[in-house]
N, C-alpha and C. Protein backbone atom coordinates (compact mmCIF):
# COMPACT_ATOMS: atom_id res chain seq x y z
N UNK A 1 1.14 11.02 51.34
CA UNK A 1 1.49 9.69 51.81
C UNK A 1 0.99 9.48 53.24
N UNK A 2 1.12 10.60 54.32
CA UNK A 2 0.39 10.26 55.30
C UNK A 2 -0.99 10.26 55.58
N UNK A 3 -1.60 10.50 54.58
CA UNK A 3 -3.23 9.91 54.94
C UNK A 3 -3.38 8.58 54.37
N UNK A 4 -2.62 8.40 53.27
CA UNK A 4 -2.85 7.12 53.04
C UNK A 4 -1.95 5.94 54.18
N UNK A 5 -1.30 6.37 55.04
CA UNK A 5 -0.87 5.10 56.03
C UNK A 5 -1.60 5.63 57.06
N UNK A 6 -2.64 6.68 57.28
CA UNK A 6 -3.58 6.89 57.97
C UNK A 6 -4.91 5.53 57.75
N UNK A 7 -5.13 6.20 56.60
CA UNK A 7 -5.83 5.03 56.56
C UNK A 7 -5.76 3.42 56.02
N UNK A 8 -4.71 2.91 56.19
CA UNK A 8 -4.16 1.92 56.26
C UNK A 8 -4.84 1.01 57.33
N UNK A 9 -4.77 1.57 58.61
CA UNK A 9 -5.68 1.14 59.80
C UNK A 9 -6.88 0.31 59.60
N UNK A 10 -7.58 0.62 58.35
CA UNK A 10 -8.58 -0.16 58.29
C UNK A 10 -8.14 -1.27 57.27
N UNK A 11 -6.90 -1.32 56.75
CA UNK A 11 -6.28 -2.39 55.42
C UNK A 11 -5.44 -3.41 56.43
N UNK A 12 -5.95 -3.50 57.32
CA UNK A 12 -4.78 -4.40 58.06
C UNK A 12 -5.27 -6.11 57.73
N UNK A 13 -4.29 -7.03 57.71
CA UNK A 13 -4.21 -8.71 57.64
C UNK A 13 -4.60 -8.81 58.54
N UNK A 14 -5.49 -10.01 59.39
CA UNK A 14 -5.09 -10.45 60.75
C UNK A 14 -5.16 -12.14 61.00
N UNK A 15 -4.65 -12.52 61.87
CA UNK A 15 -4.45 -13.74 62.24
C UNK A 15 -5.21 -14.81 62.22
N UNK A 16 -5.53 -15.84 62.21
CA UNK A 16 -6.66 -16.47 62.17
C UNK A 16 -6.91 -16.59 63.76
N UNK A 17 -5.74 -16.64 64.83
CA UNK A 17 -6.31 -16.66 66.02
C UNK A 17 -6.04 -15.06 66.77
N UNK A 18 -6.02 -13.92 66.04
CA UNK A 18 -5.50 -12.76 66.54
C UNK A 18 -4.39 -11.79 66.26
N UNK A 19 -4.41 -10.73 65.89
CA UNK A 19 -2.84 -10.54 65.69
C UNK A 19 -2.74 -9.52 64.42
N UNK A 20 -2.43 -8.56 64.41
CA UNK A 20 -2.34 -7.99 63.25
C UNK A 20 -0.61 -8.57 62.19
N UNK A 21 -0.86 -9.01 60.90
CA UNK A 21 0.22 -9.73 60.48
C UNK A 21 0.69 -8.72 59.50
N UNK A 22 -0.08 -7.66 59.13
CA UNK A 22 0.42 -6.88 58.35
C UNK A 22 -0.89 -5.92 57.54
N UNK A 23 -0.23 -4.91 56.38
CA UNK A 23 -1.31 -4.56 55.84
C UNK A 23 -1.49 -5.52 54.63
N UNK A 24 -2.89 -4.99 53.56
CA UNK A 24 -3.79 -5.78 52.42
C UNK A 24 -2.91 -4.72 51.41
N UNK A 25 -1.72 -5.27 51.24
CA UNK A 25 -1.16 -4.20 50.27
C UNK A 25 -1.65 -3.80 48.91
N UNK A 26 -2.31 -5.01 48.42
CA UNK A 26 -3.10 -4.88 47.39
C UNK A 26 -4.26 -3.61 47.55
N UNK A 27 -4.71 -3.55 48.82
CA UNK A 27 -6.13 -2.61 48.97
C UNK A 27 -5.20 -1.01 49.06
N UNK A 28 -4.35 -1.39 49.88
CA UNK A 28 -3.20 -0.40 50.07
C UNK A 28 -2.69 0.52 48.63
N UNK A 29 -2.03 -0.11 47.56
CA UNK A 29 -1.64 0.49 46.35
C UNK A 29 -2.79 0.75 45.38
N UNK A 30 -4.09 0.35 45.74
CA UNK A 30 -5.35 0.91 45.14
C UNK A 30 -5.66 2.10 45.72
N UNK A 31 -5.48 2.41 46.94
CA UNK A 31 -5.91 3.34 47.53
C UNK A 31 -4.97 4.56 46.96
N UNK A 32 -3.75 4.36 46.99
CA UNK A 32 -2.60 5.23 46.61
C UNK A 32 -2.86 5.12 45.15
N UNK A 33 -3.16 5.12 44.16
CA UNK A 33 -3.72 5.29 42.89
C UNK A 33 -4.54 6.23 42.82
N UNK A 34 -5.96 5.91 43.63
CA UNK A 34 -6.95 6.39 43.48
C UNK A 34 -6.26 8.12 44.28
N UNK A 35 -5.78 7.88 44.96
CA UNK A 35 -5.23 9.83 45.97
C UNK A 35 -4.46 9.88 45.15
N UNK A 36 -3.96 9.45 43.83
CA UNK A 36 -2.95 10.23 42.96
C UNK A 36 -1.41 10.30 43.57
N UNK A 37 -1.02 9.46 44.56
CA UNK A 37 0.20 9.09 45.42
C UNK A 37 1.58 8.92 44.36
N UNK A 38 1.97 8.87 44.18
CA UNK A 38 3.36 8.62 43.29
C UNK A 38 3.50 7.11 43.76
N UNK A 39 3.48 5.80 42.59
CA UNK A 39 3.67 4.87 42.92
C UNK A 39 5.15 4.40 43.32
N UNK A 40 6.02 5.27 42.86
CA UNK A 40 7.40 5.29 43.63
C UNK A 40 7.47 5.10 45.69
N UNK A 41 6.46 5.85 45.88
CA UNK A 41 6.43 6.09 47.50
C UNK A 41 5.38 4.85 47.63
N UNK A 42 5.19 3.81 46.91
CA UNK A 42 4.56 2.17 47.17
C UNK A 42 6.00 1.68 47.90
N UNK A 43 7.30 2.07 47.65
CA UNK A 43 8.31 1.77 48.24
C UNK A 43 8.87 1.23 49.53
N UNK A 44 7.64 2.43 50.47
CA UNK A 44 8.10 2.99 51.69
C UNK A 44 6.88 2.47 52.41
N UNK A 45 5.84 1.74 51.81
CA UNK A 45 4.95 1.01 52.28
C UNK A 45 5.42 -0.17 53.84
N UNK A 46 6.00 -1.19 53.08
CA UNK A 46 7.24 -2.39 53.77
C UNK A 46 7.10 -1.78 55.00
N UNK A 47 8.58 -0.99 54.85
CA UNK A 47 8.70 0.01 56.01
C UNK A 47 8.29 0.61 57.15
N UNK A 48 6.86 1.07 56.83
CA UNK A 48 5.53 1.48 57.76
C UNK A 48 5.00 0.66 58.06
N UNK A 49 5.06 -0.96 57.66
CA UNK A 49 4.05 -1.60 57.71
C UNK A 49 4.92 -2.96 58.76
N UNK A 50 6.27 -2.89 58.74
CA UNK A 50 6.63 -3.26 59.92
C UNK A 50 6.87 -2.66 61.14
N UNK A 51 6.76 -1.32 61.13
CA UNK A 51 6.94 -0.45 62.22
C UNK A 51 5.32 -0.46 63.13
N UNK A 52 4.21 -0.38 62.27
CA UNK A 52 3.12 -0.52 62.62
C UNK A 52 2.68 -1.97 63.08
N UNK A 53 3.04 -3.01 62.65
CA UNK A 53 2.92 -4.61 63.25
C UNK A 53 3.53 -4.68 64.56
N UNK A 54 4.70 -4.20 64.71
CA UNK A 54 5.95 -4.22 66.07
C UNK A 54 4.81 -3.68 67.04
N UNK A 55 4.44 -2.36 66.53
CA UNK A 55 3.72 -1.12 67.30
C UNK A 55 2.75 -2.17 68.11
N UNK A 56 1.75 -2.76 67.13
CA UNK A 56 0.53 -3.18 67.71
C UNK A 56 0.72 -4.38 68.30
N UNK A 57 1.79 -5.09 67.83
CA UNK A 57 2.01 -6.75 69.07
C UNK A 57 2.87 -5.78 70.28
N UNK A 58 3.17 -5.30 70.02
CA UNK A 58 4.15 -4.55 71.28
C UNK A 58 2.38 -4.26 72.53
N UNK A 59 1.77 -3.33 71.95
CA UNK A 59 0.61 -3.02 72.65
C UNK A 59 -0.05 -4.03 73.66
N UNK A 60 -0.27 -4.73 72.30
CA UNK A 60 -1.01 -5.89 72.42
C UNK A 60 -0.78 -6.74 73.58
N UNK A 61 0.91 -6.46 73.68
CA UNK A 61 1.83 -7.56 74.92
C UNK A 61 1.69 -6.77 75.86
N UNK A 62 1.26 -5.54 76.06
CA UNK A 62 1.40 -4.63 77.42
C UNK A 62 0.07 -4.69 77.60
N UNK A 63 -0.81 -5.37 77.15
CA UNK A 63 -1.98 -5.38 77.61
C UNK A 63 -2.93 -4.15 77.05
N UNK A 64 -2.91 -3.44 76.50
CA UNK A 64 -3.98 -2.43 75.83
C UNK A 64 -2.95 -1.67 75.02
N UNK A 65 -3.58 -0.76 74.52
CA UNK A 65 -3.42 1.02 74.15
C UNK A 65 -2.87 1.78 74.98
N UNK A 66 -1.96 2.64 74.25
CA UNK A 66 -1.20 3.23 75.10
C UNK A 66 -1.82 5.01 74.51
N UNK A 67 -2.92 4.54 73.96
CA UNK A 67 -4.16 5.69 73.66
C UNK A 67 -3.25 6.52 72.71
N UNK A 68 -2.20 6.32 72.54
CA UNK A 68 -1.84 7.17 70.99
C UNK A 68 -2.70 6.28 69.43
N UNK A 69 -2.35 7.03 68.34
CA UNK A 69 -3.05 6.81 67.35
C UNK A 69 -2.01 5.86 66.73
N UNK A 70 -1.85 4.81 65.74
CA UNK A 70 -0.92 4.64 64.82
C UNK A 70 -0.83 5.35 63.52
């Protein structure tokens, strides 16, 4: 499960004027198919995927990267 919200990073929504709004969950539960993921842990997707939005408008409002990874 954590490589697939690894690479999530590149499944992200974004704003029409900026902004990450979330992930392409659709590209998201293809991906977790294809790595053989237990579609049960599609569950816990939500979850990560508001913790990771907070993460990056939070950033975003402090003005850059705080050079960790998401």
């Amino acid at each position: 499960m954590r490589d697939l919200v690894q690479a999530a990073g590149g499944q992200l929504r974004l704003a029409p004027m900026g902004g990450v709004i979330g992930f392409d969950m659709t590209a998201l539960l293809a991906m977790a198919r294809a790595r053989g993921i237990d579609p049960a842990a599609a569950e816990l997707l939500p979850h990560v995927e508001a913790v990771v939005v907070e993460t990056l408008a939070r950033q975003a409002g402090s003005g850059g990267s705080d050079g960790g990874d998401v």
